[in-house]
Protein backbone atom coordinates (compact mmCIF):
# COMPACT_ATOMS: atom_id res chain seq x y z
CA UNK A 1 0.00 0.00 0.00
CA UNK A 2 2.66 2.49 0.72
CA UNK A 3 4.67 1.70 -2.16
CA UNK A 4 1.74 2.63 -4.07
CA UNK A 5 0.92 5.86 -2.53
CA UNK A 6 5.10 7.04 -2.87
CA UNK A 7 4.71 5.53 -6.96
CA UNK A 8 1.67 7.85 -7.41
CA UNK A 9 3.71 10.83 -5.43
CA UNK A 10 6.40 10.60 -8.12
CA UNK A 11 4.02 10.07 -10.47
CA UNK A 12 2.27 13.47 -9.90
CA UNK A 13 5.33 15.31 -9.17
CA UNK A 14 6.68 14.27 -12.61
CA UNK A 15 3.49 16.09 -14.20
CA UNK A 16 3.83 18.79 -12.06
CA UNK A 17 7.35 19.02 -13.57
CA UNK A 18 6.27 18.59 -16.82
CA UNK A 19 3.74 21.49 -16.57
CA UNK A 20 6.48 24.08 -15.42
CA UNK A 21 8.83 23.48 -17.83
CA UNK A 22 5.78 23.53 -20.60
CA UNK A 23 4.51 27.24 -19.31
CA UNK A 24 8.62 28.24 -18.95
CA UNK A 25 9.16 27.31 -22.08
CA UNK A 26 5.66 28.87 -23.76
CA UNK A 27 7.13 32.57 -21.37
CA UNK A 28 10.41 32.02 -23.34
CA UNK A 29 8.60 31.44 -27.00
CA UNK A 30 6.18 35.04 -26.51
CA UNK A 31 9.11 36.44 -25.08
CA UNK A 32 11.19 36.06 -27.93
CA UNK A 33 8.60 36.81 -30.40
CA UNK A 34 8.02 40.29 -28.90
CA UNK A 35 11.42 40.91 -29.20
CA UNK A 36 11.60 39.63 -33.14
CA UNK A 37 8.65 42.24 -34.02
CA UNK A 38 11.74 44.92 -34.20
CA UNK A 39 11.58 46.14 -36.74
CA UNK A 40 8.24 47.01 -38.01
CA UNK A 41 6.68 49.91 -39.52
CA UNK A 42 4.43 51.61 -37.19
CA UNK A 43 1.70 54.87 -38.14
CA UNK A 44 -0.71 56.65 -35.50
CA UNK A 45 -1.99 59.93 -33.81
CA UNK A 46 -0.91 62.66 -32.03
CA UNK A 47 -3.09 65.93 -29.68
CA UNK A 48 -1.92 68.10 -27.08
CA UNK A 49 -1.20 71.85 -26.66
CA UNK A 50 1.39 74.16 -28.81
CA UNK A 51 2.03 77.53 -29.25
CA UNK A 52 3.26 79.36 -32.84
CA UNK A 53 4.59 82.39 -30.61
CA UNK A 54 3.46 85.48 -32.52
CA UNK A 55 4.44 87.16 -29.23
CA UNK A 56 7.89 86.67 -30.13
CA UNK A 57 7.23 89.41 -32.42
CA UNK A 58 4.78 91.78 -31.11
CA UNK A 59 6.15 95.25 -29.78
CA UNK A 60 3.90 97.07 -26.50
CA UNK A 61 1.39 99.92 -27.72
CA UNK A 62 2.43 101.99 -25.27
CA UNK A 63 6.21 103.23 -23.94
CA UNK A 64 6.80 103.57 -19.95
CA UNK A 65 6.13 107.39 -20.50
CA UNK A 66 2.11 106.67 -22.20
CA UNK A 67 3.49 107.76 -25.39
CA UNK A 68 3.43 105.83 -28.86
CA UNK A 69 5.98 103.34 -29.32
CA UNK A 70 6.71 103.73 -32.88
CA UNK A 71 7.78 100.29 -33.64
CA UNK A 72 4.25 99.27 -33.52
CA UNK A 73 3.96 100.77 -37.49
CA UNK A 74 5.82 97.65 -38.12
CA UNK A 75 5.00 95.03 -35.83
CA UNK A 76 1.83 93.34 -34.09
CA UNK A 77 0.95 94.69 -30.77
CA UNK A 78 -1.04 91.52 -29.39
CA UNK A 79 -1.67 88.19 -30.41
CA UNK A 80 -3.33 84.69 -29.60
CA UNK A 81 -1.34 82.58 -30.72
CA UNK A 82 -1.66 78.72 -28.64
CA UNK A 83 -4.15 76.13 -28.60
CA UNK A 84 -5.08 72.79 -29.35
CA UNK A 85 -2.70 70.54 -32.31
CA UNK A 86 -2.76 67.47 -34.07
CA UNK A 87 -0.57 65.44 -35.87
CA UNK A 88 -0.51 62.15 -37.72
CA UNK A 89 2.60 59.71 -37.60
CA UNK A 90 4.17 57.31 -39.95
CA UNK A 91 7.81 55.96 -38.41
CA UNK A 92 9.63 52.89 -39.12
CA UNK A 93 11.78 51.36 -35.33
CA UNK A 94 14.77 50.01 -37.38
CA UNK A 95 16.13 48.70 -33.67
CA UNK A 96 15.75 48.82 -30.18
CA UNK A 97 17.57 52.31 -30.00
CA UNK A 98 16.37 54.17 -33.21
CA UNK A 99 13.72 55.15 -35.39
CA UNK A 100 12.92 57.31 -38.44
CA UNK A 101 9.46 59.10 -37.91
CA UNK A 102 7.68 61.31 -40.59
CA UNK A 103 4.42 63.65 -39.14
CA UNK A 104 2.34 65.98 -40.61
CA UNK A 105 1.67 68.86 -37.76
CA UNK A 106 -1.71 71.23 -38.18
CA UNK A 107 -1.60 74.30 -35.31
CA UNK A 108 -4.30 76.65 -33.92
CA UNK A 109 -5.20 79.41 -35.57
CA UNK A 110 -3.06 82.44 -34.46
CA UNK A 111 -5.30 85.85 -34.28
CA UNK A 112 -2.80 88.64 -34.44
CA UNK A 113 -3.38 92.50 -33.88
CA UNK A 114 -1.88 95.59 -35.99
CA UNK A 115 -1.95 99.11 -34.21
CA UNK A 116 -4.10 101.44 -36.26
CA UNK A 117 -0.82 103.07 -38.05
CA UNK A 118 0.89 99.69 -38.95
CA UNK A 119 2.40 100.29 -42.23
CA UNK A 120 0.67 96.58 -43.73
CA UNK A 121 -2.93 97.91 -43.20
CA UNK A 122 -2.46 100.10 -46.21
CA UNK A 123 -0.28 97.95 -48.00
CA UNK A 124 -2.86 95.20 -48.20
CA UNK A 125 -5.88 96.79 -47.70
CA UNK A 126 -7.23 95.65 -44.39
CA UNK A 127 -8.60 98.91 -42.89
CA UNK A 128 -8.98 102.70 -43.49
CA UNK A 129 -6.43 103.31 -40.76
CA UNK A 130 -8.71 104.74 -38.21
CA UNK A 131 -8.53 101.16 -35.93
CA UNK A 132 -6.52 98.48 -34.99
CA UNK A 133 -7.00 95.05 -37.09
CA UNK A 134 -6.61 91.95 -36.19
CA UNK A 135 -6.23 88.69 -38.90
CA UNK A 136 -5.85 85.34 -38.62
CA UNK A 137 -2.54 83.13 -39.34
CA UNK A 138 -2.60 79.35 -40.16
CA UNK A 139 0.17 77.39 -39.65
CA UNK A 140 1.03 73.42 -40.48
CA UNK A 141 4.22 71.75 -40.58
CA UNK A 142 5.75 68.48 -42.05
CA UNK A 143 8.83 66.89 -40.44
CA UNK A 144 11.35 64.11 -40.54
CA UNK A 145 13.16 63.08 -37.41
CA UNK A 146 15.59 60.28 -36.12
CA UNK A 147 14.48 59.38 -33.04
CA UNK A 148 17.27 57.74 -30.31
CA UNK A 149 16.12 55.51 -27.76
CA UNK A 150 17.58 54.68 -24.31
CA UNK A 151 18.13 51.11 -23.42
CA UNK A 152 15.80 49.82 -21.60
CA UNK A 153 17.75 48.58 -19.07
CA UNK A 154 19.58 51.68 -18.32
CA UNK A 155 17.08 53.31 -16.12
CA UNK A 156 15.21 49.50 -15.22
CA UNK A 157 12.56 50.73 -16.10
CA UNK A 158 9.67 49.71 -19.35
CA UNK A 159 9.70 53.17 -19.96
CA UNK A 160 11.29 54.53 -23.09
CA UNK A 161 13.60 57.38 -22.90
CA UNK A 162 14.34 59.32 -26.59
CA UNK A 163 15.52 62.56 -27.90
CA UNK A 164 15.07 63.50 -31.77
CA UNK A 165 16.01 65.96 -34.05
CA UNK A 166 15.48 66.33 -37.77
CA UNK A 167 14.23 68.53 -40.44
CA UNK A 168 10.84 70.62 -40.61
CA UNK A 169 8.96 72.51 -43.39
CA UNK A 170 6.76 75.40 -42.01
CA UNK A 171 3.85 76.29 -44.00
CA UNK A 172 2.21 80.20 -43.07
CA UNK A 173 -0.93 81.18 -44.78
CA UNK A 174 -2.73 84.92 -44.09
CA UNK A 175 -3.74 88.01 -45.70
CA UNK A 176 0.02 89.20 -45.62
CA UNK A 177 1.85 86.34 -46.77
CA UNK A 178 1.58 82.49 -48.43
CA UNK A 179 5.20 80.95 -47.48
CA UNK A 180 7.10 78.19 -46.50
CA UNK A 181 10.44 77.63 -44.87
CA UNK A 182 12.83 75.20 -44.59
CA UNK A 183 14.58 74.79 -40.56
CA UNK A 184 15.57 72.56 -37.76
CA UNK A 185 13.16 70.18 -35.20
CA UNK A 186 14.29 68.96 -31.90
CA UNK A 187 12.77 67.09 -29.16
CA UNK A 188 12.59 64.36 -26.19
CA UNK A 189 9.85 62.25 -25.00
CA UNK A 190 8.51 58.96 -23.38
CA UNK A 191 7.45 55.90 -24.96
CA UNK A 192 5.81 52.94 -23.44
CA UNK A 193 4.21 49.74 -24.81
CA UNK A 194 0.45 49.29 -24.06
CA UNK A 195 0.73 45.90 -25.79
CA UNK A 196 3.04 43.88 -28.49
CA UNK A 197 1.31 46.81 -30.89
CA UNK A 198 0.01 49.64 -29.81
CA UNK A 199 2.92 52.53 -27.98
CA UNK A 200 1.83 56.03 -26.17
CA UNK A 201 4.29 58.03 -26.39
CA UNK A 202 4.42 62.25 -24.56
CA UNK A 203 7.03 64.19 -26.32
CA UNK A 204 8.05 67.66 -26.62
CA UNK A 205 8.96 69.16 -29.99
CA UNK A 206 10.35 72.85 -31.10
CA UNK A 207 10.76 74.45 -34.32
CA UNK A 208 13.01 76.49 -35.04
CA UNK A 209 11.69 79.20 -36.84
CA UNK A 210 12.91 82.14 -39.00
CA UNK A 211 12.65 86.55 -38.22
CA UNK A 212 14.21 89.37 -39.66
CA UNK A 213 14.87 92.72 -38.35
CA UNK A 214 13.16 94.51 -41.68
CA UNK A 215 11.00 97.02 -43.17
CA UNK A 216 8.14 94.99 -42.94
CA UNK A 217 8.54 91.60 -39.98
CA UNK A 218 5.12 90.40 -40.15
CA UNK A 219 5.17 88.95 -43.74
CA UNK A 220 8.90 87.41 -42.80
CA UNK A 221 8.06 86.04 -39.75
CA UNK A 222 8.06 82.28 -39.59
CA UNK A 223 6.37 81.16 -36.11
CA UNK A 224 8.94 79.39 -33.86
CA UNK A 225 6.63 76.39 -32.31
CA UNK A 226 6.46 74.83 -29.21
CA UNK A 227 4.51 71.53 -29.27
CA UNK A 228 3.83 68.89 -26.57
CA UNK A 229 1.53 66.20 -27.38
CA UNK A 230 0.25 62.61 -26.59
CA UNK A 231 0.13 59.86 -29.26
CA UNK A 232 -0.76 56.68 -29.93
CA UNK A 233 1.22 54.62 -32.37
CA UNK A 234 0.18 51.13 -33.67
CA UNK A 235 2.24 48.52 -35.34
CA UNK A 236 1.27 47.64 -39.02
């Protein structure tokens, strides 16, 4: 009887063996196919808050004194110029530690105001000079950015660490100009995988931008952007 009972002990602890090294090995098998989905080709979608800075360029009304400050005949004197973006992604994560992302950026509407006397009012006919006018400024952007990834490992955490930096094309449309400009895109961010396909990511971004110190500023002025926004990337 007891050699029974000890045979069916070793019996069961055999299966129980068995069963362990079945749901190690099925760990090790999803484990390595998570890692083997780098690289892949990944698109999503992007909202948060940026700002296109039009106050970079506005000039007071008013000196210290109550007087007119005569640089407002060339420059805005108030603007609104932050809100709500969006963007849409396409990237491809060639490795653990870089990426190559492409996005198409659309902005708020900036509402910018010219003093009364601002030299543009006549120049494009947007008043009779007797009050201030305000217009509104549309901005989008398109960029391309290599995006460099911390291991992993080197802060233990799951969570991502990456900087970028790339190329941008800045597209201004309003009753003074209908432009684009070539400059520089920088940024840093989290990422951190929901699942085997689908990434959030928060990230900052700026663009650099473009002014001159001339005759006329407004229709020059390329806005220099601050963006920070959430996305959601998923693996195609």
């Amino acid at each position: 009887m007891l050699l029974t009972i000890k045979k069916a002990m070793i019996y069961l602890f055999k299966i129980k063996k068995s069963i362990i090294c079945c749901c190690l090995l099925t760990i090790s098998l999803i484990s390595n196919s998570y890692a083997n989905t780098i690289p892949y080709l990944y698109t999503g979608a992007a909202t948060g808050y940026a700002s296109t800075d039009w106050s970079f360029l506005c000039a007071p009304e008013y000196d210290e004194d109550g007087n007119i400050n005569l640089t407002v005949v060339a420059s805005p004197i108030d603007s609104e110029d932050d809100g709500t973006d969006w963007s849409m992604l396409l990237g491809y994560r060639f490795s653990p530690n870089f990426a190559l992302e492409a996005s198409y950026n659309h902005f708020a509407d900036s509402e910018v105001t010219l003093q009364k006397w601002n030299i543009e009012i006549p120049k494009y006919d947007l008043g009779d000079g007797t009050e201030n006018v305000t217009f509104t400024s549309k901005t989008e952007a398109y960029t391309l950015q290599a995006k460099f990834f911390l291991p992993e490992t080197f802060f233990h955490t799951k969570i991502d660490f990456f900087s970028s930096l790339g190329l941008e094309l800045t597209h201004r449309s309003d009753v003074l100009t209908n432009t684009n400009n070539i400059g520089g895109v920088f940024g840093a961010g989290l990422s951190y995988d929901i699942s085997q396909h689908v990434t959030s990511q928060l990230y900052f971004n700026y663009y650099t931008g473009y002014g001159a110190s001339s005759l006329y500023p407004c229709e020059d002025y390329i806005p220099f952007i601050y963006q920070i926004n959430l996305a959601l990337l998923f693996t195609i």
